[in-house]
Each structure stands twice: as C-alpha cells, then as structure tokens.
C-alpha atoms as a PDB file:
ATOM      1  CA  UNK A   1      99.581  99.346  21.787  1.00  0.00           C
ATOM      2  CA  UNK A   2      97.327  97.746  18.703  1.00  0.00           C
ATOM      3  CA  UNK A   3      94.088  99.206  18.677  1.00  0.00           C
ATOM      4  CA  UNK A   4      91.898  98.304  21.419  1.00  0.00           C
ATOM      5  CA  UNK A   5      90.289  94.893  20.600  1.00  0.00           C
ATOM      6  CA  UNK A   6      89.909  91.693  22.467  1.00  0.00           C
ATOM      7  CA  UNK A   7      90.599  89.836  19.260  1.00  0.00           C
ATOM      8  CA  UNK A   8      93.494  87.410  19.968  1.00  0.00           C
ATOM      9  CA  UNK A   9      94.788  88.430  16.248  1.00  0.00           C
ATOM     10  CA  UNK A  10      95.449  91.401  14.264  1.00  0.00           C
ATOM     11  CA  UNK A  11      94.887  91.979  10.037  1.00  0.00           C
ATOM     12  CA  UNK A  12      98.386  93.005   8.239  1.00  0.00           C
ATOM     13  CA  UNK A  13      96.860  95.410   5.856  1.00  0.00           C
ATOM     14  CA  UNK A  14      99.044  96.789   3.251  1.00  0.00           C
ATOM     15  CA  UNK A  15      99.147 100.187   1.775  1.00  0.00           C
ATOM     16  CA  UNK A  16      96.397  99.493  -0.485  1.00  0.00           C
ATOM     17  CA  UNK A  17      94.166  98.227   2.427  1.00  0.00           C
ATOM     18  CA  UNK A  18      93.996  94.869   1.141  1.00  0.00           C
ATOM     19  CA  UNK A  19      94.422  92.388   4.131  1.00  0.00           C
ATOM     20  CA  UNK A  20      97.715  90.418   3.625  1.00  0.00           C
ATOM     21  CA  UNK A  21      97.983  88.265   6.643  1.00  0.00           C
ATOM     22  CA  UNK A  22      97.640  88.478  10.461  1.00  0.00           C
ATOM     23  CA  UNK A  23      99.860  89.129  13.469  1.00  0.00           C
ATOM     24  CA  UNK A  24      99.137  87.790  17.252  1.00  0.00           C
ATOM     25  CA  UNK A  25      98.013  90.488  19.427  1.00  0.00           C
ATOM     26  CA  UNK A  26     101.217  90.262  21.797  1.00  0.00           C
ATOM     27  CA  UNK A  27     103.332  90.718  18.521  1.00  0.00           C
ATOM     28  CA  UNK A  28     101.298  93.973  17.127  1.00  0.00           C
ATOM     29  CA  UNK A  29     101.487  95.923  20.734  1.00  0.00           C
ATOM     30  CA  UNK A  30     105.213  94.803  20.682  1.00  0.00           C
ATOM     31  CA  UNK A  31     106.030  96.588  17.364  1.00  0.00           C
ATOM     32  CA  UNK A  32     103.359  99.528  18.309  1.00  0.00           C
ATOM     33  CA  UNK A  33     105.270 100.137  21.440  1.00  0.00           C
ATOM     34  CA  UNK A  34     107.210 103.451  21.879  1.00  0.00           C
ATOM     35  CA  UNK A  35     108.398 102.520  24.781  1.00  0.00           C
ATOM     36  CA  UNK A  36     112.769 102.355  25.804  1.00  0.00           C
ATOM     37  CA  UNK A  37     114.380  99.242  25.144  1.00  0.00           C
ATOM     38  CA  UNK A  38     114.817  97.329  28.497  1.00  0.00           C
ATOM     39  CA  UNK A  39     117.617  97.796  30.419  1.00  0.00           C
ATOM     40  CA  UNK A  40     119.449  95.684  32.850  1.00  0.00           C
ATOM     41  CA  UNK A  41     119.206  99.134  34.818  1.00  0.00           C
ATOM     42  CA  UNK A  42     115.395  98.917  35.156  1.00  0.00           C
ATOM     43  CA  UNK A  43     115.359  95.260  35.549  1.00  0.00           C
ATOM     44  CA  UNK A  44     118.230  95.906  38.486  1.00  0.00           C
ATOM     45  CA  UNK A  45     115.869  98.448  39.994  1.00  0.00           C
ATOM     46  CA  UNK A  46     112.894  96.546  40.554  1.00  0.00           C
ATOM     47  CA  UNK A  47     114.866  93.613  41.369  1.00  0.00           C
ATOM     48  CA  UNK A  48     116.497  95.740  44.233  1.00  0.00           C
ATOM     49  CA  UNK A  49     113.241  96.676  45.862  1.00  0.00           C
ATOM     50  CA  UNK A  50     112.091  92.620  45.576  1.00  0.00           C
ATOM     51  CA  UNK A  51     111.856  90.747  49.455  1.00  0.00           C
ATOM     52  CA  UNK A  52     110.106  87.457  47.909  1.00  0.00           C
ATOM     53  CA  UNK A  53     109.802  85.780  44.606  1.00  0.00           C
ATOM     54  CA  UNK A  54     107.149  83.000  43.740  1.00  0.00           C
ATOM     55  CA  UNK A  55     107.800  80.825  41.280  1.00  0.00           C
ATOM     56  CA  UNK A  56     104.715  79.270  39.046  1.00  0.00           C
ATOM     57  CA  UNK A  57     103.966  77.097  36.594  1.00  0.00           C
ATOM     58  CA  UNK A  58     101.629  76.981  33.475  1.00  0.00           C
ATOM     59  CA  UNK A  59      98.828  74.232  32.726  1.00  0.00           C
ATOM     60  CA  UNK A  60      95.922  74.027  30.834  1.00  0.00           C
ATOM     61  CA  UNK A  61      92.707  74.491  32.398  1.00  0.00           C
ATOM     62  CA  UNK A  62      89.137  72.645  31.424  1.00  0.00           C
ATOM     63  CA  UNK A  63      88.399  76.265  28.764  1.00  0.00           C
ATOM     64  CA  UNK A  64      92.335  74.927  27.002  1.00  0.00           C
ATOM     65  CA  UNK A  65      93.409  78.807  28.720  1.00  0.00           C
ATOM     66  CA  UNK A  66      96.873  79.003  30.229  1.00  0.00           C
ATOM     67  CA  UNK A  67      97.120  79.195  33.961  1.00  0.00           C
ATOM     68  CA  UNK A  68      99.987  80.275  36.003  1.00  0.00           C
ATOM     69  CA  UNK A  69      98.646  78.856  39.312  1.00  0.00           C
ATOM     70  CA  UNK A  70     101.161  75.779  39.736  1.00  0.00           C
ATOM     71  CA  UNK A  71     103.722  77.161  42.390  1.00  0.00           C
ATOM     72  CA  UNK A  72     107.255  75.542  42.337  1.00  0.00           C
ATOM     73  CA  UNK A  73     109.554  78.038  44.125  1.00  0.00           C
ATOM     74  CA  UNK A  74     108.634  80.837  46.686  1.00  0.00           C
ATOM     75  CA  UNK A  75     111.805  82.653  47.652  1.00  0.00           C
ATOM     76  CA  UNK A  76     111.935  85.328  50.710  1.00  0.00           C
ATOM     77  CA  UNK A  77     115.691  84.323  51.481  1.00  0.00           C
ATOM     78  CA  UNK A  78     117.936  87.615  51.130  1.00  0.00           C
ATOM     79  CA  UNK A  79     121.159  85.429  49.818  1.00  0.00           C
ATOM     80  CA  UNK A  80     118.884  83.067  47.655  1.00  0.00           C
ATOM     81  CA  UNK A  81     117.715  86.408  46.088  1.00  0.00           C
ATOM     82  CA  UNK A  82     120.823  87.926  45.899  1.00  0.00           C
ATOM     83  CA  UNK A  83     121.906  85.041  43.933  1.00  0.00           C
ATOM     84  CA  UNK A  84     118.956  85.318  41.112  1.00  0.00           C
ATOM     85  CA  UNK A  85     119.381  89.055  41.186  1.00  0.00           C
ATOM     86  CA  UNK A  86     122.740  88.286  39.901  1.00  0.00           C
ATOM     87  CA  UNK A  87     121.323  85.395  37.291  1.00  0.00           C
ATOM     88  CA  UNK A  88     119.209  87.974  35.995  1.00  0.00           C
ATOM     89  CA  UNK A  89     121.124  89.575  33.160  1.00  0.00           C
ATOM     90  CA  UNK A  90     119.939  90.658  29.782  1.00  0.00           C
ATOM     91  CA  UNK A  91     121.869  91.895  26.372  1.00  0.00           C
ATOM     92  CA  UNK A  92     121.736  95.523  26.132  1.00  0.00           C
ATOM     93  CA  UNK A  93     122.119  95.372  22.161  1.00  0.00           C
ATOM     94  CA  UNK A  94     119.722  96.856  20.169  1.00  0.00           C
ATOM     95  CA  UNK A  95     120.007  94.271  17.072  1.00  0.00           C
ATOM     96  CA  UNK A  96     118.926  91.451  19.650  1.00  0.00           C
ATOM     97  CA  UNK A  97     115.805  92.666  20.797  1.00  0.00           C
ATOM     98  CA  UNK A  98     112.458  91.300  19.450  1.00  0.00           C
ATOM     99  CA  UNK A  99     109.308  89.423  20.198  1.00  0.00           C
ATOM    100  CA  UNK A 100     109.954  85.787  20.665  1.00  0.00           C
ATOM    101  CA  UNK A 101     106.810  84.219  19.126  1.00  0.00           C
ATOM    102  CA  UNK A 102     106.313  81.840  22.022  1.00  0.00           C
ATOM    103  CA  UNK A 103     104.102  81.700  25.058  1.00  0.00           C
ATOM    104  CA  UNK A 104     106.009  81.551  28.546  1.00  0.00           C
ATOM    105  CA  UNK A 105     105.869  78.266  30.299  1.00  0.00           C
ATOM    106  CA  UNK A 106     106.799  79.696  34.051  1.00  0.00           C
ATOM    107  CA  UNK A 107     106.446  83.452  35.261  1.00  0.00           C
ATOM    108  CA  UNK A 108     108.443  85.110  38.372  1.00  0.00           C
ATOM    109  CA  UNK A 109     106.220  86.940  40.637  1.00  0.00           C
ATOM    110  CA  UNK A 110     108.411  89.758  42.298  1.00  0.00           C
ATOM    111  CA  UNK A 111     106.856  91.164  45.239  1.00  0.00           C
ATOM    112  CA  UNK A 112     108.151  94.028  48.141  1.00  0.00           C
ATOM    113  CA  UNK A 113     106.436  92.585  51.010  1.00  0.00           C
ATOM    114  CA  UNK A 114     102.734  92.434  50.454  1.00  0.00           C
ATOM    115  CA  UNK A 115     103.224  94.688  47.103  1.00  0.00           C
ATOM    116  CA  UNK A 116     103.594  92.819  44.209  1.00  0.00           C
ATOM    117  CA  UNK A 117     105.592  94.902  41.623  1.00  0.00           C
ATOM    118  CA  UNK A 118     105.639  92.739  38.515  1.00  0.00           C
ATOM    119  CA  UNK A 119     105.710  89.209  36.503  1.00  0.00           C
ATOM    120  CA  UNK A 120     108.701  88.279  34.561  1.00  0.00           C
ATOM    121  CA  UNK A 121     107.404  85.661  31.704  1.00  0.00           C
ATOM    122  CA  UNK A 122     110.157  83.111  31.485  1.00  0.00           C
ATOM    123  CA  UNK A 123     110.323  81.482  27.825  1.00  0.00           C
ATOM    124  CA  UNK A 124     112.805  78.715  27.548  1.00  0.00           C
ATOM    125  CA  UNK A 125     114.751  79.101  30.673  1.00  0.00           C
ATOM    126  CA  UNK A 126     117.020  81.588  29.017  1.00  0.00           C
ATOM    127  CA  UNK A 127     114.740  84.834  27.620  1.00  0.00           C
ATOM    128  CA  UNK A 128     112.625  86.836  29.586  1.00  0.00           C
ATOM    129  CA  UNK A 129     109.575  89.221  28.784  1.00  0.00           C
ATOM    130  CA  UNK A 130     108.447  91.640  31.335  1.00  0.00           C
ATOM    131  CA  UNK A 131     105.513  94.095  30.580  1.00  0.00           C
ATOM    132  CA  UNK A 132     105.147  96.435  33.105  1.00  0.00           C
ATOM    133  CA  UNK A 133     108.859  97.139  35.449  1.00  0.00           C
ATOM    134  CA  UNK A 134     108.235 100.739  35.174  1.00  0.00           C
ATOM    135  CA  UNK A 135     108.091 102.530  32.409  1.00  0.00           C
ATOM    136  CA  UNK A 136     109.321  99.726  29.946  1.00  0.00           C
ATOM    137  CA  UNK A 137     106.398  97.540  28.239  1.00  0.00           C
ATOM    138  CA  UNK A 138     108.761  95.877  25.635  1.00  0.00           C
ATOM    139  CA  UNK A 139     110.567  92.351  26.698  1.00  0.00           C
END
C-alpha cells in the first residue's frame, strides 16, 4: 500500500526528489501492491461459499461523497446465483491487468448467510475490482 495518509492524492517524485506530478490514492496502493494477480480461482472460491448477493447503486450525497446505499437486486436464489457465478469470468493474462482510472458506479455485496465476505466494484458493466477475496488486493 502507499504510505499511510488520508490524502486522496499522492506526489510522483522523481529520482532527484523533485515532485513531477500526482497519482490518486487507489492508483499508488495498486502499483505498491505485492499481492498475486487475481484469479478466476479465487474469485470462483468466494463465489462458491456466496448464499445471497445485494445489488447497490451509487449517488451523491449532500458532502458530493459516493454512496452505495441504492439497492437494485438482492439475490438468495441458488439457480439465479448459479447463473452469475457463471457470468463472473475474468482474463487470466498478465498484459491485461491494470487499474482502470474510474470510480465504480454499482458494487456486489457477496454474503454466506449473515457473513458478508466481500464487495465486487463493478465499473462499466464489464470490469470488476475486488479488494479484499482473500489474499488478493489487486482488481
């Protein structure tokens, strides 16, 4: 992760310590991360432990900060489940991973009963980013 800072940006500072520019936060812990690559495997594996899935929304509150509170889908049906486990697919090549500089517009809530296991950010209906399905923080 970037250094420890609840500064929404980072400096670029070259080798020279000059500051050349600066990177969103999201961005810098991306390329800090050591973490694995994601793989459909760990995405399968959390997905196999999910009974329900809530569906929600971003707005905009009254501070202009994001919300996910707007719930459009909340999906305990084991076929309906079955059928987004099997949406669910990423691209396990390395040269197409990255941070897509966007902010999600809907997140997936997966949840095992009453545990929730993790949020899937959706950006654009067809890229996911998931920060915390086990050991894998990049997405």
């Amino acid at each position: 992760m970037a250094e420890e800072s609840d500064e929404l940006f980072i400096p670029m500072v070259d080798a020279q310590g000059r500051v050349t520019g600066a990177m969103d936060r999201a961005t810098a812990d991306y390329l800090a991360s050591v973490a694995p690559d994601p793989t459909q495997a760990a995405l399968d594996s959390v997905l196999s432990r999910t009974t329900r899935i809530k569906l929600f929304a971003s707005r905009v509150d009254e501070n202009r900060i994001f919300q996910f509170d707007v719930l459009r889908l909340d999906i305990s049906d084991p076929a309906r489940l079955a059928s987004l486990r099997e949406a669910l697919r990423i691209v396990e090549d390395p040269d197409s991973f990255g941070h897509l500089l966007s902010i999600e517009d809907h997140q997936l809530e997966l949840w095992a009963g009453d545990e929730h296991l993790s949020t899937l950010a959706l950006l654009y209906w067809m890229a996911i980013r998931w920060p915390n399905i086990g050991s894998t923080t990049r997405g």
